[in-house]
Protein backbone atom coordinates (compact mmCIF):
# COMPACT_ATOMS: atom_id res chain seq x y z
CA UNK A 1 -2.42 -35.47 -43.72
CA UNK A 2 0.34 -36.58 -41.49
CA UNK A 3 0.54 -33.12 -39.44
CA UNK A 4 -3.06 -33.18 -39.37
CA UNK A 5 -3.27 -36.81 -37.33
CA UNK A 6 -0.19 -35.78 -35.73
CA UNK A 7 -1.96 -32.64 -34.08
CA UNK A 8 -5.40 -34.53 -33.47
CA UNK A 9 -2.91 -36.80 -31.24
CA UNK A 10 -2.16 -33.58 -29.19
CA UNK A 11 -5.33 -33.01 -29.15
CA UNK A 12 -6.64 -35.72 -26.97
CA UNK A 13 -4.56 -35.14 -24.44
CA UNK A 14 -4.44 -31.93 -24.06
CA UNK A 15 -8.48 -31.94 -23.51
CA UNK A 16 -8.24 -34.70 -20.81
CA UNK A 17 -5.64 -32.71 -18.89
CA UNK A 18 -7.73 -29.41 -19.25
CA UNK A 19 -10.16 -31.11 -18.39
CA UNK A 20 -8.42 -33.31 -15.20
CA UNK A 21 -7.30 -29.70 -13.85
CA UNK A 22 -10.79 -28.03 -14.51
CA UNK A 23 -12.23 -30.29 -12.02
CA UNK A 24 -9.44 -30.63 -9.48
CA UNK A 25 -8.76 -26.57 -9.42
CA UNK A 26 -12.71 -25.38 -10.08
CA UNK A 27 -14.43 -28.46 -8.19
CA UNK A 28 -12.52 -30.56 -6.30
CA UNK A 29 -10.43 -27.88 -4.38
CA UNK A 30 -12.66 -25.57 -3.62
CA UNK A 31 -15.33 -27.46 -2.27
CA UNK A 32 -12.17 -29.28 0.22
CA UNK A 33 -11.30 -26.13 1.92
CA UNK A 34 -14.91 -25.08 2.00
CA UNK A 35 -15.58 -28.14 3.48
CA UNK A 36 -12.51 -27.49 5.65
CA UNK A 37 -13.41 -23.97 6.80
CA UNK A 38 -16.61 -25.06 7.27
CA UNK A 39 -15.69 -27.85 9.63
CA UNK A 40 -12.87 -25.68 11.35
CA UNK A 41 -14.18 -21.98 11.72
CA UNK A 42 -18.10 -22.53 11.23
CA UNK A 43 -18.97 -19.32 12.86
CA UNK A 44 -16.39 -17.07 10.50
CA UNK A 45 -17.22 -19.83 6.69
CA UNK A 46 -20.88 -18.83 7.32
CA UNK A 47 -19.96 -14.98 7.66
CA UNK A 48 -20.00 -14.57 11.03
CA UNK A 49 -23.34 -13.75 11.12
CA UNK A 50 -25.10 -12.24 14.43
CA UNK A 51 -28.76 -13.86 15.20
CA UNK A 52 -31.47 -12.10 17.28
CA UNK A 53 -34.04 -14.55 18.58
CA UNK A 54 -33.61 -16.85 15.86
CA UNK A 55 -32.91 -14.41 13.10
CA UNK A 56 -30.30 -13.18 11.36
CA UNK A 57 -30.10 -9.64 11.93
CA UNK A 58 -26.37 -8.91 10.19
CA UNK A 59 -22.62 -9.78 9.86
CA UNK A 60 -20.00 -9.08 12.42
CA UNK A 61 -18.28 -8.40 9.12
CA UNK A 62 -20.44 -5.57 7.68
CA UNK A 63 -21.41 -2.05 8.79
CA UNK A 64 -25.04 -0.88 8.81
CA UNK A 65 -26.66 2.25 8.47
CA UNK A 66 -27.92 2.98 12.43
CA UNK A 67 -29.49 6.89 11.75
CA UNK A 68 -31.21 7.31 15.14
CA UNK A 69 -29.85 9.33 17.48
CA UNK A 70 -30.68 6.96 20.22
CA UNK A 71 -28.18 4.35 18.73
CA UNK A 72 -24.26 4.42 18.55
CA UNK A 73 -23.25 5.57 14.42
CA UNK A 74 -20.83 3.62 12.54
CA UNK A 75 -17.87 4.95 10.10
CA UNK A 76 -19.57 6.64 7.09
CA UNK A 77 -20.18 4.21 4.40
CA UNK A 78 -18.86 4.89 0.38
CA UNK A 79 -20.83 2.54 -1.33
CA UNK A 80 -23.31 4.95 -2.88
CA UNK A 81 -26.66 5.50 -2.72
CA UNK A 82 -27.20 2.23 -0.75
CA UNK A 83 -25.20 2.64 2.07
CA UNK A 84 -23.07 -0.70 3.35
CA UNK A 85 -23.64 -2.25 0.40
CA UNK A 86 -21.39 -5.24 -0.81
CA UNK A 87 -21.61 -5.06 -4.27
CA UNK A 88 -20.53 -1.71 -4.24
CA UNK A 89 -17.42 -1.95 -1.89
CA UNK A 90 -15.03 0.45 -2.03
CA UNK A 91 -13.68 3.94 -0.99
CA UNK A 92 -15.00 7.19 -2.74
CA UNK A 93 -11.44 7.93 -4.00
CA UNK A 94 -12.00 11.44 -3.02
CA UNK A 95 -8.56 12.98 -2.31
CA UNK A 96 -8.10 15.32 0.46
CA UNK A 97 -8.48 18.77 -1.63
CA UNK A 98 -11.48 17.37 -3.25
CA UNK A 99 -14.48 20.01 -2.51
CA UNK A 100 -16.55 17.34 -2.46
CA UNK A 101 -14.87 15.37 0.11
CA UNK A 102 -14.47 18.62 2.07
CA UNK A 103 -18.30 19.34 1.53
CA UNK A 104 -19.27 15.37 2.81
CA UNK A 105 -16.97 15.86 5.97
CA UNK A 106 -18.67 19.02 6.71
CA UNK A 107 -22.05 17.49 6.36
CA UNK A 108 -21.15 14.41 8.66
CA UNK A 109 -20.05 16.89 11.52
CA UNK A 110 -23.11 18.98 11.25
CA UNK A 111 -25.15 15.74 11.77
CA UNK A 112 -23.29 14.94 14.59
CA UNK A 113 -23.76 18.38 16.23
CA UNK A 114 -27.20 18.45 15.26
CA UNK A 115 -27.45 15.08 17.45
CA UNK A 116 -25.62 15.98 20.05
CA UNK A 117 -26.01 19.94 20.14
CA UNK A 118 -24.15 19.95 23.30
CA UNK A 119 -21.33 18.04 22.98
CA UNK A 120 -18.14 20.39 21.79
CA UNK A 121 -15.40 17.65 21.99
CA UNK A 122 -12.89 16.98 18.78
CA UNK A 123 -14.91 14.75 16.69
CA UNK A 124 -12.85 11.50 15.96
CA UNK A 125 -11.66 10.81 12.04
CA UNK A 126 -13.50 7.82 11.93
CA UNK A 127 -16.97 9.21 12.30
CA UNK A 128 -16.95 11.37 9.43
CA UNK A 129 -14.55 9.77 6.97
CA UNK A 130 -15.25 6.45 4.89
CA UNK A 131 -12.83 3.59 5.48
CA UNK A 132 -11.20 1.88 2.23
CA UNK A 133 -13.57 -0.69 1.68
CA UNK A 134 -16.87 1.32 2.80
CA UNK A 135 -18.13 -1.89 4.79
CA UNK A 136 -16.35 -0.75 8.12
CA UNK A 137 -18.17 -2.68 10.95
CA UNK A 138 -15.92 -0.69 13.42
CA UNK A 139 -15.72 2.37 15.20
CA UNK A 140 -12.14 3.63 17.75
CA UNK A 141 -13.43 3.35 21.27
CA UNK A 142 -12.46 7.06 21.21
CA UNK A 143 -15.36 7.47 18.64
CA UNK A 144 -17.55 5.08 20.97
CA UNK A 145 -16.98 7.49 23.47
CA UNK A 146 -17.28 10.49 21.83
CA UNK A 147 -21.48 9.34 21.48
CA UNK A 148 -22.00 7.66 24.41
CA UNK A 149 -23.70 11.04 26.39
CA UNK A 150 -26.02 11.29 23.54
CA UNK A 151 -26.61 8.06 23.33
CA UNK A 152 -27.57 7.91 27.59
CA UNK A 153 -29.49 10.83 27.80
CA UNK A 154 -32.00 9.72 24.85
CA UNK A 155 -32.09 6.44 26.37
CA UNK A 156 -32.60 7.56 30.11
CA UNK A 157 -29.32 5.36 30.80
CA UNK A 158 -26.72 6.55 33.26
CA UNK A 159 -23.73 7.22 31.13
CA UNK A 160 -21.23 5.24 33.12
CA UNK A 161 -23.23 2.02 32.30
CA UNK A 162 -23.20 2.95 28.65
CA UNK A 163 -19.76 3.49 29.01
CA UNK A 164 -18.99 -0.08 30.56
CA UNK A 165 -20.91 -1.65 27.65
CA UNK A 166 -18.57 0.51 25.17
CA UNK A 167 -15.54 -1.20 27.03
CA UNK A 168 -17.21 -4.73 27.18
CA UNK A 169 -17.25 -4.17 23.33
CA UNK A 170 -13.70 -3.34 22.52
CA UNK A 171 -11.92 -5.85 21.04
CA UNK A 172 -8.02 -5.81 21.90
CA UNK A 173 -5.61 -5.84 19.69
CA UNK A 174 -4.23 -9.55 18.44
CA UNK A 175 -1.46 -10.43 20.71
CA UNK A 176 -2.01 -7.05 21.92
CA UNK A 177 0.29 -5.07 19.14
CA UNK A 178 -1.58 -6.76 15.65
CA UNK A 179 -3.94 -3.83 14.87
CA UNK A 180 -5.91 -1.07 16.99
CA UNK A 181 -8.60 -1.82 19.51
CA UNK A 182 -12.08 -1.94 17.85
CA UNK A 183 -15.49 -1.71 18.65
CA UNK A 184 -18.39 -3.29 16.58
CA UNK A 185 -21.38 -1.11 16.16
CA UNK A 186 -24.08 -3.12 15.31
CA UNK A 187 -22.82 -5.84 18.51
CA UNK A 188 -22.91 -2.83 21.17
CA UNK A 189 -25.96 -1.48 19.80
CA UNK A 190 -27.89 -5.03 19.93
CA UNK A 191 -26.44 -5.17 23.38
CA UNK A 192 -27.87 -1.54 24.21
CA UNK A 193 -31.36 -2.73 23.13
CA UNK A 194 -30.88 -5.21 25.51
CA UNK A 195 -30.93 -2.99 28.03
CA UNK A 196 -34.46 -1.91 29.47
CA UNK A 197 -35.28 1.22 29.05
């Protein structure tokens, strides 16, 4: 009887601490530096989401699927069947004597050269291999580049302007040696659309 009271005396307090800590680690704490983020970085706590006359049309964060020919292509996504898809992120884990990752590479040039029949230059990594996470929104401005005749001619664009908005879209490195410079597919191709014709 005595151990028994003694251990209900534990008890007690041990609930209203697990309790106490429940609420400051699950509640109170992440709702502060929500509130924080939210208050500091607005653009980046709401996903740094692009709009398009009033409507969201994607994350800066997040690749999409752009198949037409007349529209710069992103890194190959591995998340599936659904391509870009969140709750599937991830690579495909394929190593590189895998037939099948052999066979997908192969694939991803052939669509390439069916795009752009006439283009023969070395087709950059990062348009036919998936990045880590299979989200990538970014292409290398060498892979930019490497569409941006297909892109002009199907548009009726002179390539040099094309070009300019490839270079208007390259983010720099941070502090200029943090990281390669970038280019964010779905931002140059809503600024191509922009673009009459």
């Amino acid at each position: 009887m005595h151990l028994l009271s003694r251990c209900a005396g534990l008890l007690r307090p041990t609930l209203v601490i697990f309790v106490a800590l429940s609420a400051l680690t699950g509640l109170a704490y992440p709702y502060a530096i929500t509130g924080m983020a939210r208050w500091m970085f607005p653009q980046q706590a709401a996903g740094s989401l692009i709009e398009r006359d009033g409507r969201v049309v994607g994350s800066a964060l997040i690749g999409q699927a752009f198949t037409s020919p007349r529209y710069f292509w992103g890194r190959p996504s591995a998340t599936g069947q659904a391509p870009y898809n969140a709750a599937a992120s991830g690579g495909s884990n394929l190593g590189p004597r895998n037939p099948a990752l052999a066979e997908a590479v192969r694939i991803r040039v052939a669509a390439l050269h069916a795009a752009d029949p006439g283009n023969r230059a070395l087709i950059p990594v990062d348009l036919v291999s998936a990045s880590g996470s299979g989200l990538d929104p970014h292409i290398s401005p060498a892979a930019a580049r490497y569409q941006v005749a297909r892109v002009a001619r199907l548009r009726g664009l002179p390539a040099g302007q094309v070009e300019q908005l490839v270079q208007a879209h390259t983010s720099r490195p941070l502090l200029g040696v943090l990281g390669e410079p970038v280019v964010n597919v779905l931002a140059l191709n809503l600024a191509l659309d922009g673009i009459a014709p």
